[in-house]
Structures are given as C-alpha cells and as structure tokens.
Protein backbone atom coordinates (compact mmCIF):
# COMPACT_ATOMS: atom_id res chain seq x y z
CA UNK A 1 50.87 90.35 -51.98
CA UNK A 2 49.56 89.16 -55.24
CA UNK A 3 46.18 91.00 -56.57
CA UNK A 4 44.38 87.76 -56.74
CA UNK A 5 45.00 86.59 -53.05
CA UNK A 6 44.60 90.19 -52.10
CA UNK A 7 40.83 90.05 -53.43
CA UNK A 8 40.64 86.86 -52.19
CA UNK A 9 41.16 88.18 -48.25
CA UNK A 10 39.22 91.71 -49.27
CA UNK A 11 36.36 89.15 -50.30
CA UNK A 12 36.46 87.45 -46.69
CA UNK A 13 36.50 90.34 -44.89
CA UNK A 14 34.09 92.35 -46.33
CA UNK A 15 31.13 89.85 -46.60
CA UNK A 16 28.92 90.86 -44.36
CA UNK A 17 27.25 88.80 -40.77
CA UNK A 18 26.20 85.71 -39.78
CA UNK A 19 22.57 85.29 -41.81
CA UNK A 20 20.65 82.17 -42.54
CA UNK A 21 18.59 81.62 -45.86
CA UNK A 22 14.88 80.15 -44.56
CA UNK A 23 12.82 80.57 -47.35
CA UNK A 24 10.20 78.18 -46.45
CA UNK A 25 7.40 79.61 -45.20
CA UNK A 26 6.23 76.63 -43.03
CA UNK A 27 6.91 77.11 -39.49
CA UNK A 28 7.06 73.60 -38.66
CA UNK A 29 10.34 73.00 -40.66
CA UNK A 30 11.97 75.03 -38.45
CA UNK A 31 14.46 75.94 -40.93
CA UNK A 32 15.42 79.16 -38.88
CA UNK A 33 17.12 77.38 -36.52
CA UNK A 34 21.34 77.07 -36.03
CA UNK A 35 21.05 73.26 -37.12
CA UNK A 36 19.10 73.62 -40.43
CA UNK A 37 20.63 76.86 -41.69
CA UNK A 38 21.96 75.26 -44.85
CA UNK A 39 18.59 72.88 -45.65
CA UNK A 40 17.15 75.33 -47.97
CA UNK A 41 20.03 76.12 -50.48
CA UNK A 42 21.34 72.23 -50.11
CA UNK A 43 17.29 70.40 -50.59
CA UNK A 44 17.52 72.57 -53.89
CA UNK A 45 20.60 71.88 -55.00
CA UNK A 46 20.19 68.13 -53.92
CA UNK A 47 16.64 68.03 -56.30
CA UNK A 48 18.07 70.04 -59.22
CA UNK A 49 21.27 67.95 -59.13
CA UNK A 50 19.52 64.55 -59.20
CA UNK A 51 16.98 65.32 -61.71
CA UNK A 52 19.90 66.41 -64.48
CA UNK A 53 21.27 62.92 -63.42
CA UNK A 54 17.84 61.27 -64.17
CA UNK A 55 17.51 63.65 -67.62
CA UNK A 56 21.29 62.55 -68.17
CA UNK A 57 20.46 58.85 -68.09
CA UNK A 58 17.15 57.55 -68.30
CA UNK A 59 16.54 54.33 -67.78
CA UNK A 60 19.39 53.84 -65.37
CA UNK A 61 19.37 53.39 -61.72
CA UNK A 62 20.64 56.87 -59.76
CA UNK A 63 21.87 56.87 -56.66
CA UNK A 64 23.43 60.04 -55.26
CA UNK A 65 24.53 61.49 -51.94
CA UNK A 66 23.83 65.44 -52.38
CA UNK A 67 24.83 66.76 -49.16
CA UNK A 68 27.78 64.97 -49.53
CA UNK A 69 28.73 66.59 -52.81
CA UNK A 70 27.50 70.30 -51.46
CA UNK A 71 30.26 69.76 -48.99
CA UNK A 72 32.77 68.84 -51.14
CA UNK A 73 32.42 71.52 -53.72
CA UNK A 74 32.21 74.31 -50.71
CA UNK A 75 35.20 72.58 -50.01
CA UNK A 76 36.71 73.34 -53.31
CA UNK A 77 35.12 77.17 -52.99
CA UNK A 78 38.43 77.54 -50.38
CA UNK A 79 40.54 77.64 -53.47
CA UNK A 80 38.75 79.73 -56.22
CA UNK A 81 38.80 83.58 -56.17
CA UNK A 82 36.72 86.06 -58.61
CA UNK A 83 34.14 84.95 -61.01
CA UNK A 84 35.16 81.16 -60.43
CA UNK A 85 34.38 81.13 -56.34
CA UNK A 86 30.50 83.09 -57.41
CA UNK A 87 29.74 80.85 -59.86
CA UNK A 88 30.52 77.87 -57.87
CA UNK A 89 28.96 78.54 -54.38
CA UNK A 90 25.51 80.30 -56.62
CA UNK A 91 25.73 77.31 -58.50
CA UNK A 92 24.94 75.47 -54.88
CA UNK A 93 22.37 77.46 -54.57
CA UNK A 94 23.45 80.52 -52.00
CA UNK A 95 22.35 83.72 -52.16
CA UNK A 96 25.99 85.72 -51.67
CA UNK A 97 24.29 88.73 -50.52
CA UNK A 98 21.96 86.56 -47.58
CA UNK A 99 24.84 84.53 -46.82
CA UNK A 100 28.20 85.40 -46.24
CA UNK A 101 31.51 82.80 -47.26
CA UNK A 102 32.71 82.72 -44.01
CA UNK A 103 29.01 81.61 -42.43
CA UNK A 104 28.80 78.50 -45.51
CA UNK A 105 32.30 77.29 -44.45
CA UNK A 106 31.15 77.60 -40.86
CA UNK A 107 27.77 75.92 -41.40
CA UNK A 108 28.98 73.39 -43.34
CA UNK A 109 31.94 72.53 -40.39
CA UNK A 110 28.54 72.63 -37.75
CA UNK A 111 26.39 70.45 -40.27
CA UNK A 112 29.57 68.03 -40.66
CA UNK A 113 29.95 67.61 -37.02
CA UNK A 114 26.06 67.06 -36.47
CA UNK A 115 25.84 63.76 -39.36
CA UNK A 116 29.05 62.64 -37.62
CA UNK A 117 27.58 62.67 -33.99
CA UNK A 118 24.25 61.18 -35.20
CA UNK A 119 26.46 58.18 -37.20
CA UNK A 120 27.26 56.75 -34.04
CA UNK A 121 24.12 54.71 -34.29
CA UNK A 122 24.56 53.54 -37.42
CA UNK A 123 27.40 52.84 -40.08
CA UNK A 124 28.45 56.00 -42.30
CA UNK A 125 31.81 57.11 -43.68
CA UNK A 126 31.45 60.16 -45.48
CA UNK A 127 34.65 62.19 -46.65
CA UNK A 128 36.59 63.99 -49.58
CA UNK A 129 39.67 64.71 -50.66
CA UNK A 130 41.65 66.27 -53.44
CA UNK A 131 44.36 64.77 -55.31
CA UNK A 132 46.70 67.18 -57.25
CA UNK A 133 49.68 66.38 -59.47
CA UNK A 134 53.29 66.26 -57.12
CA UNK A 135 54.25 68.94 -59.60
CA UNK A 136 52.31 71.73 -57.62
CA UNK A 137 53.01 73.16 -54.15
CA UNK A 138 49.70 73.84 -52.50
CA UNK A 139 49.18 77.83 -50.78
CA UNK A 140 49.62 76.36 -46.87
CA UNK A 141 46.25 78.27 -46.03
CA UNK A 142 44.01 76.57 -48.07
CA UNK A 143 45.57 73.15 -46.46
CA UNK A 144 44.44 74.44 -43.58
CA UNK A 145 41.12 75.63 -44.25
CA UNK A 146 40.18 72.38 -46.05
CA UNK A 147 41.28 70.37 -42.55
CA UNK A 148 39.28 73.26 -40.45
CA UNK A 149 36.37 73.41 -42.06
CA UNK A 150 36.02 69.84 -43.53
CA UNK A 151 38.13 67.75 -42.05
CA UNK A 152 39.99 66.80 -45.69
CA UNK A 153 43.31 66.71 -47.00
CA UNK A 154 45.13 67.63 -49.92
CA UNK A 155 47.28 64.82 -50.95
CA UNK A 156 49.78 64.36 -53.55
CA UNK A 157 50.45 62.31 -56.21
CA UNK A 158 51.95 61.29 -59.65
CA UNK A 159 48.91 61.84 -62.52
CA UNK A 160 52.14 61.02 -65.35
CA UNK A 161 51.61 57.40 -63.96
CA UNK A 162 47.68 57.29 -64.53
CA UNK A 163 47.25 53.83 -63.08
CA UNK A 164 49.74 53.95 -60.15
CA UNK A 165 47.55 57.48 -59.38
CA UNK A 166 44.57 55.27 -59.42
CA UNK A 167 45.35 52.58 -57.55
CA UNK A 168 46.59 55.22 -54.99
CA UNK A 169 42.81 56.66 -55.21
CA UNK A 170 41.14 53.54 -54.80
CA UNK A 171 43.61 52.53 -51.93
CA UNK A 172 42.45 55.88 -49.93
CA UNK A 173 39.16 55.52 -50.47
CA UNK A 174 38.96 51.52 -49.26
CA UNK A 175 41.12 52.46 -46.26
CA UNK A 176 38.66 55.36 -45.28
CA UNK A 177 35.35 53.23 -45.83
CA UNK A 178 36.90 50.47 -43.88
CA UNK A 179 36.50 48.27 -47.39
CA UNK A 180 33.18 49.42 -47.75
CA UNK A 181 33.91 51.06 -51.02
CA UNK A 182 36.04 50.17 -53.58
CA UNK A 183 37.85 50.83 -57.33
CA UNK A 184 36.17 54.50 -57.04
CA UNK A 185 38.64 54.33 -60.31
CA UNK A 186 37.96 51.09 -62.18
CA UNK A 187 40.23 51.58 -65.33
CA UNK A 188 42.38 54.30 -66.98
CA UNK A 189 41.31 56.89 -67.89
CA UNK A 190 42.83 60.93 -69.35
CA UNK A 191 45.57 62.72 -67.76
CA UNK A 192 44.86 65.05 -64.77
CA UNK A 193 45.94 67.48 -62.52
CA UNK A 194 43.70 67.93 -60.09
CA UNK A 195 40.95 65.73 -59.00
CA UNK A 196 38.16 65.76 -56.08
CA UNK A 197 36.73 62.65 -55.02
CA UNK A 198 33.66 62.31 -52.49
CA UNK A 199 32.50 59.48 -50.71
CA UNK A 200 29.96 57.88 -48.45
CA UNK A 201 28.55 54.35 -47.38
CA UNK A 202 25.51 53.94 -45.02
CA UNK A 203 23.95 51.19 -43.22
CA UNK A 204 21.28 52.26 -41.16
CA UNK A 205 19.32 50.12 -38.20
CA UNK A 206 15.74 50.55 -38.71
CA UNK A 207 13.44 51.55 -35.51
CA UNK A 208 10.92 49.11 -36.78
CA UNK A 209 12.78 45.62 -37.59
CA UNK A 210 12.02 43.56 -40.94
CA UNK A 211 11.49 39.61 -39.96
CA UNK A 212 14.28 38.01 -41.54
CA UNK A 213 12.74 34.85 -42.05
CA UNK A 214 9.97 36.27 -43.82
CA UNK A 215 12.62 37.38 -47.22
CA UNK A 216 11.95 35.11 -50.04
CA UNK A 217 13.02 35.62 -53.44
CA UNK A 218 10.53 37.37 -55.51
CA UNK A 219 10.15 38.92 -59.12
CA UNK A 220 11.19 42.49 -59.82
CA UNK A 221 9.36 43.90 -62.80
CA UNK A 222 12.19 46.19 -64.34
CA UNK A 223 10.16 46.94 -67.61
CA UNK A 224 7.37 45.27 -69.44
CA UNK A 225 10.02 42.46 -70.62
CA UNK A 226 12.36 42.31 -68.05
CA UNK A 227 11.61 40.39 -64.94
CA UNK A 228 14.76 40.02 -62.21
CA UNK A 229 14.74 37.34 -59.09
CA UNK A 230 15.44 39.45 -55.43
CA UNK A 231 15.40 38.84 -51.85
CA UNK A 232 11.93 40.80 -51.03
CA UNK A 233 12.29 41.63 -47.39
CA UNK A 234 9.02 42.09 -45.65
CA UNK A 235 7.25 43.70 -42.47
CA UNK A 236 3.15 44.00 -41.21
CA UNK A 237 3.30 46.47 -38.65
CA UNK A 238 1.76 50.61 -37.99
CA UNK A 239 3.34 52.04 -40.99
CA UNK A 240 3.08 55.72 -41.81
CA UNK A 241 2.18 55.26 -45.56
CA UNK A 242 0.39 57.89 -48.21
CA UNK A 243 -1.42 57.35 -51.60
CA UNK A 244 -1.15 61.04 -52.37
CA UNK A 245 -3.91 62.37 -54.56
CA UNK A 246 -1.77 64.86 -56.45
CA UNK A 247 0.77 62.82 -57.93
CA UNK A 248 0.47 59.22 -59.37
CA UNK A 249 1.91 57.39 -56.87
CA UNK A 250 2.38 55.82 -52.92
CA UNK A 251 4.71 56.37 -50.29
CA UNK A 252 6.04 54.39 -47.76
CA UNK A 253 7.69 56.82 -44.63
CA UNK A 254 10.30 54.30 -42.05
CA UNK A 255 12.60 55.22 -39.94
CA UNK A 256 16.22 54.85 -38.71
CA UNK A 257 17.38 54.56 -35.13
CA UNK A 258 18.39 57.80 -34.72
CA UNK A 259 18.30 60.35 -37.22
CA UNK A 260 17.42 58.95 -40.41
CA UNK A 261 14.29 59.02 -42.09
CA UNK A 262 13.95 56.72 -45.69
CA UNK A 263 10.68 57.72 -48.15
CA UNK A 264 9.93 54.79 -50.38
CA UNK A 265 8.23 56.21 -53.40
CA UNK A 266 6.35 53.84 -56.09
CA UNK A 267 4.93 55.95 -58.77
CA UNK A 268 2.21 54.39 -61.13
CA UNK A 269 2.96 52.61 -63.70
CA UNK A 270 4.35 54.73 -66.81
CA UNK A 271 4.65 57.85 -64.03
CA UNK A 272 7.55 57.68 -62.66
CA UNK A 273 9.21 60.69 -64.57
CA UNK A 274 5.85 63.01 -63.57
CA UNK A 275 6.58 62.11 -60.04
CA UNK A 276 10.45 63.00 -60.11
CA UNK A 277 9.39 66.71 -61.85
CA UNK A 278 7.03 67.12 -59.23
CA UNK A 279 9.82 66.31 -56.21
CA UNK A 280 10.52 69.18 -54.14
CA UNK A 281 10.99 70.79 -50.75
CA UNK A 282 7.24 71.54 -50.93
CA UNK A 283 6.52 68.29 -51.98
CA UNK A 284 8.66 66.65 -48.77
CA UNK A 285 7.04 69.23 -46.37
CA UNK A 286 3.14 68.19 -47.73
CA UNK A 287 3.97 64.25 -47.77
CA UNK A 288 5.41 64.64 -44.40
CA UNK A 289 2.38 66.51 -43.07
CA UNK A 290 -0.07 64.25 -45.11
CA UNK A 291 1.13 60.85 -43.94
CA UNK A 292 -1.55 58.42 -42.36
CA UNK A 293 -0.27 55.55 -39.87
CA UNK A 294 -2.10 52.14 -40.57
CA UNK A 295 -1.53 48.14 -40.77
CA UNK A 296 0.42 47.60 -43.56
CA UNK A 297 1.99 44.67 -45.44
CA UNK A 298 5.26 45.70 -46.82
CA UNK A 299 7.32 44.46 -49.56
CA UNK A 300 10.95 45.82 -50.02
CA UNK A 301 14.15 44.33 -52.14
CA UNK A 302 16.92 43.52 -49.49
CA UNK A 303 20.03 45.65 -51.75
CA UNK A 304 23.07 47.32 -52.18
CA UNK A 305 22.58 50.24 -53.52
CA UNK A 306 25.27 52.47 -55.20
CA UNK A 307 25.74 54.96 -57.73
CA UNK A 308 29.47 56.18 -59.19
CA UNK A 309 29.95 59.49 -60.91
CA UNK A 310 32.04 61.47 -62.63
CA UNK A 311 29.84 65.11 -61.81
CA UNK A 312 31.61 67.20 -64.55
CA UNK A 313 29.25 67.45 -67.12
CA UNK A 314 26.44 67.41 -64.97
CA UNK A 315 27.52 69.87 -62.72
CA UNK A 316 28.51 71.94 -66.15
CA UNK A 317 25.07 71.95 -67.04
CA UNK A 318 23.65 73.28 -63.83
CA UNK A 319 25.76 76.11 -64.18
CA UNK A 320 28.73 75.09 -62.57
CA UNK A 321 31.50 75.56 -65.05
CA UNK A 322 34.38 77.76 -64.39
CA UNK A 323 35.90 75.19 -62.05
CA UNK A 324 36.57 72.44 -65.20
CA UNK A 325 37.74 75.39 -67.68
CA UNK A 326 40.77 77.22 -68.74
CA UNK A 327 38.66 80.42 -66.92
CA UNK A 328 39.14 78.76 -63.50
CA UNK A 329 41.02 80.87 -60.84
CA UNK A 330 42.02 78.44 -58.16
CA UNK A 331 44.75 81.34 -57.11
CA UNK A 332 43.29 80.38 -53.77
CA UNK A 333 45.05 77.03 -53.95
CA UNK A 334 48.45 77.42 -55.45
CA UNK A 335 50.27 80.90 -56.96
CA UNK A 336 52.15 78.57 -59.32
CA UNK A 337 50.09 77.58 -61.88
CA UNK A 338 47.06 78.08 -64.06
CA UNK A 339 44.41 74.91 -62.28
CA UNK A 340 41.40 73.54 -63.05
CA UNK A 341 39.69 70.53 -62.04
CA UNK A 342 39.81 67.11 -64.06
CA UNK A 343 37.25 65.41 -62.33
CA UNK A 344 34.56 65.16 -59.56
CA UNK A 345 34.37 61.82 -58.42
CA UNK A 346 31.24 60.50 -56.48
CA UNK A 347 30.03 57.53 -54.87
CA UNK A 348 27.35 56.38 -52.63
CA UNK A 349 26.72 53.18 -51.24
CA UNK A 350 23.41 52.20 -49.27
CA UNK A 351 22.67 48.64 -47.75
CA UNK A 352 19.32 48.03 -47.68
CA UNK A 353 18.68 44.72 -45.08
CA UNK A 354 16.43 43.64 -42.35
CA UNK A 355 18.56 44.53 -39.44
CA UNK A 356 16.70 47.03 -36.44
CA UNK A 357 15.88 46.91 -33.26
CA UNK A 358 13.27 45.55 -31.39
CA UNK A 359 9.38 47.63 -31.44
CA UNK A 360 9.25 49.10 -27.80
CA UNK A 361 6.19 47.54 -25.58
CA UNK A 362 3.94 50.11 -26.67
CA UNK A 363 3.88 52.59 -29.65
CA UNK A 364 1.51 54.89 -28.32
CA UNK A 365 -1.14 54.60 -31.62
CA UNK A 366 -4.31 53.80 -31.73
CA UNK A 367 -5.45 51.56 -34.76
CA UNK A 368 -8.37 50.38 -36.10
CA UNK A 369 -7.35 46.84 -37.03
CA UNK A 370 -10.77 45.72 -38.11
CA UNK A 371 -9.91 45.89 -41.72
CA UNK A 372 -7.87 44.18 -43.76
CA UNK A 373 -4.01 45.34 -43.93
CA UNK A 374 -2.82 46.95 -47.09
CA UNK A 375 -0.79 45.75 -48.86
CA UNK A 376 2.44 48.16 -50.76
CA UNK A 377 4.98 46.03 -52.95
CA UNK A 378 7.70 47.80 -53.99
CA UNK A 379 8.30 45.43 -56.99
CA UNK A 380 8.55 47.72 -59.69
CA UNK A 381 10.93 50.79 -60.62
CA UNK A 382 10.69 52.72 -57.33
CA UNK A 383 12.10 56.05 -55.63
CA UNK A 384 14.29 55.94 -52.57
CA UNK A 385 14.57 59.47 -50.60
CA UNK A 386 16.86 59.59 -47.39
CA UNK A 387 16.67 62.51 -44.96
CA UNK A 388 18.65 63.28 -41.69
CA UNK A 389 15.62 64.91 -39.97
CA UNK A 390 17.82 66.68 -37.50
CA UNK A 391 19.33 68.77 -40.05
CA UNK A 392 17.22 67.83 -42.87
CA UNK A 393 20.08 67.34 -45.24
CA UNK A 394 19.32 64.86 -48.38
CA UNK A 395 21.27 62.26 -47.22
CA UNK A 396 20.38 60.00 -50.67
CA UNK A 397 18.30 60.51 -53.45
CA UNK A 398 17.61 57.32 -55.37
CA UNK A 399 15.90 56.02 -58.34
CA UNK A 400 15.86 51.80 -58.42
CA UNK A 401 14.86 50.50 -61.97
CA UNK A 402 16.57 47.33 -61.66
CA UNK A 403 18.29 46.18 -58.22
CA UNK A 404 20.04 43.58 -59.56
C-alpha cells in the first residue's frame, strides 16, 4: 500500500469521536444540537470569506453562497492527505482536535440532506462537481466518498480543448439548475487539470407577500453621481425591523415560507464598510434578539442577484493554499500524478420578487397603530444576509451597490 494512502486511512481511523464545536455561549442558538453542529466553524468561515471578497473589490456588488462553498471544499478534503487536507479543513475553520474528519464529512452529508428537505418549499439547486483532465484515472474510493457524502461526481473531460471543456462546464451546470444558471465559463481562459465548480440558485416565497401592483420604478442612488431606474417592490405590514444603536445603520428581518430568513441591512450613508467589519455571529445573535415588530412601509428593488467567482486567490489569502500549489497532495484522489487545483468556480443566483403567500387571518401581535408607519427605503448601497434558521447555515451573504 503506498505510504501516502496508508496515512491517509491511519488519519481516518485514528481521529477520535463524534464531537460538535458550540462555541457560542448563548443558549438560545442552540448550537449544541445534531442539526447545527457545523454553524459555528461555517458562520465564521462564511464572514471571513465574504469580507476578503469585499477588501478584494470595493466598490463592487458581492454576492456569495458560503455554505455552499464550505461543502464543496470539504468535498475536495476527500482527496488531500498530510499538510494539504490540515490546512484546508483549518482553513474552514475546524478545530481537528474538537472535530474529527469522519464527523465533518458526516455533518456535512446530514446538513446537505436538511437544505434539500427544507427546498421543497421553495426553488434551490445547489451542487458541485469536479472536472479533471481525461488523462487521469481517479482512486475509485474517493468517487465514492464524493457521491456518499455529497452527492457529486467526478467527471471527465478534455482541458487540451479549453473551449470544448467549457462549453461542457457550462452545459452541466444549465442542465443541473434547470437553466437557471448559465456560462459559469464565459470565455477562455489558462489550461487546467483539475477544476471544482459550485453552484446554487434560490427563489424563495416570502411568508408575508409584497403587493405587486404597488412596484413602480424608482431611483437607486449607487454613489453621489450615479443614479439607476429599478422596480422598487413595496409592502406596509408588522415588520420586525431594528435601528441598532451600535452600528450606523437599520435592519429589515422577513421571512421565507419555510426555512429561510433574509436580513436587509442599510448602513448610513458613508458606513457601510464599518458595518461589514462589525458583522458577526455575535452581531446576528444581538440583532436577532434586539428586533422590534411595528407598521412599516417598505421599499425593496425587485432583482436578480448573482455573484461569479473564481475563489483562488481569495481563498489563498485566508490561508487556504496548498490545494492551488505544486505542495498539494491530492494522493487521496489519484496515485498517478502530482494534482493541484486550477480553479474554484462559484456562483450564486438570488431572485428577489414579490411572490408569497397569503398573511394568515390573524398574526397573533399586538400593535399600536396610532402612529404613523415608518418608513425604510432600501434605495441606496444595502446589505443582504440569508440564513436557513433550521440549521443556521449562511445561505447568502450580499452586498448590493448597484442592482442594475
């Protein structure tokens, strides 16, 4: 048996029992439990990824699914050995003495299962995949890990014929996301070997209904000289709502029909990069606990959101490294070559509309409707946060500086 696999199944064997990193300290996150074993480790890797995104390109519109790409690089951990399989799954923010391999790969399968089951009242297609040169002949184990674990698939392909490879890409990718997303590859680009592409779209059906006939067309301040036209979609209902008194800015809290919960951020003007330093697991937990249900008027753009990535560099800087070097040990995957990874390919696609259901009879609040409603107008660079509450997994993380 070859030394590398050998340390490989020595590594699996000997690391250790089913625990759960729950460092929060506030009981009411129930992090402890089976179904939000992972939230800790992923909510931190979701905020550090997002703001080396936002330091990366300022300015831009971001627009990320994190627990989609924790799930596709614990994916990749199946193949790396050694320094290269640490690195990577530290990198996401485990604690390989808490947390054993075997319970990630098993949490992750559990937490995969749970965003599928809660999907079925709403539209999301989430997935990965790897595409290696035809030249290589993939370990059958790791095939079978990949499809256990993830349900992925290694797939084959011809990188000498760089646009025939993308098109093949693209093809996949359209064909998984029922046309929802497509040219994840929009022009050619270097040679590769190995690439690993992630993926998810998400319409969601809010609990609380925007009136369609109330969207007009409104003006989006992007900047102080840039002014866009978009369909503002609005709503005056009981809205759970926050003008927090630490940071510089209001939140909006809505929900989805089932298990989705959206924070609408809009940071003061000139703020926004004081309120993205400040985001945090703490900072979710005390908005969460600090919200106040009233009247309000609210203003939202009707969009498509979406953000495409290439996370190499990114993920480089956040420590992640080995997998995109000559150092990388990917013995896990293939005993016939020296691998690394070409690319990590990302994309996310939210549609933002008016579609929900309709408010039940009675709501159960008590409001004091004496006053005037507020009114919140998200017209202006804003912050888009998407939970799953169930598992509490970062579903998106968004920044919207122009949704045009």
């Amino acid at each position: 048996m070859p030394l590398t696999l050998y340390a490989c199944l020595l590594w699996l064997s000997t690391s250790g029992l089913w625990t759960i990193q729950a460092e929060d300290t506030h009981a009411n996150v129930s992090m402890r439990s089976q179904h939000r074993g992972l939230a800790p480790a992923n909510v931190d890797f979701a905020f550090s990824l997002y703001k080396h995104l936002m330091a990366s390109a300022p300015g831009e519109n971001i627009f990320i699914s994190p627990v989609s790409i924790s799930m596709a690089l614990s994916m990749v951990s199946l193949g790396t050995c050694g320094h290269t399989r640490t690195q990577l799954l530290q990198g996401l923010g485990f604690n390989l003495t808490e947390t054993s391999e075997a319970e990630i790969h098993q949490s992750f399968r559990h937490l995969h299962h749970l965003l599928r089951e809660s999907a079925t009242s709403l539209e999301m297609t989430m997935g990965n995949a790897l595409f290696h040169d035809r030249s290589l002949e993939l370990l059958e184990t790791f095939s079978a890990d990949i499809k256990r674990y993830y349900d992925s698939e290694a797939l084959t392909t011809d990188f000498q014929d760089w646009a025939g490879a993308s098109r093949q890409i693209n093809e996949y990718v359209k064909n998984k996301t029922q046309g929802k997303i497509v040219n994840l590859f929009s022009e050619l680009d270097s040679p590769a070997i190995l690439i690993l592409i992630n993926y998810i779209f998400y319409k969601g059906t809010w609990a609380q209904p925007f009136d369609p006939e109330s969207t007009w067309e409104e003006n989006f301040y992007v900047n102080e000289t840039t002014v866009v036209k978009v369909p503002m979609m609005f709503q005056s209902s009981a809205i759970n709502y926050l003008r927090d008194s630490e940071l510089p800015c209001q939140v909006v809290q809505l929900d989805y029909v089932g298990n989705g919960t959206v924070f609408f951020i809009l940071p003061e003007e000139g703020k926004m990069d004081m309120v993205i330093t400040a985001l945090s697991r703490d900072t979710i937990q005390r908005w969460s606990t600090s919200l106040t249900t009233g009247q309000v008027d609210l203003y939202v753009p009707k969009v498509s959101i979406s953000g495409a990535y290439d996370l190499q560099s990114v993920l480089a800087d956040m420590g992640i490294a080995d997998v995109f070097s000559n150092q990388a040990n990917f013995s896990g995957i293939t005993q016939e070559a020296q691998l690394k990874l070409s690319k990590v390919v990302h994309k996310a696609v939210l549609q933002l509309d008016e579609k929900g259901v309709q408010a039940a009879a009675s709501t159960g609040l008590t409001l004091n409707l004496t006053s005037e409603p507020l009114t919140i107008r998200f017209n202006k660079p804003f912050l888009i946060l998407i939970f799953d509450h169930f598992t509490w997994s970062s579903l998106f993380l968004g920044k919207v500086v122009n949704p045009t």
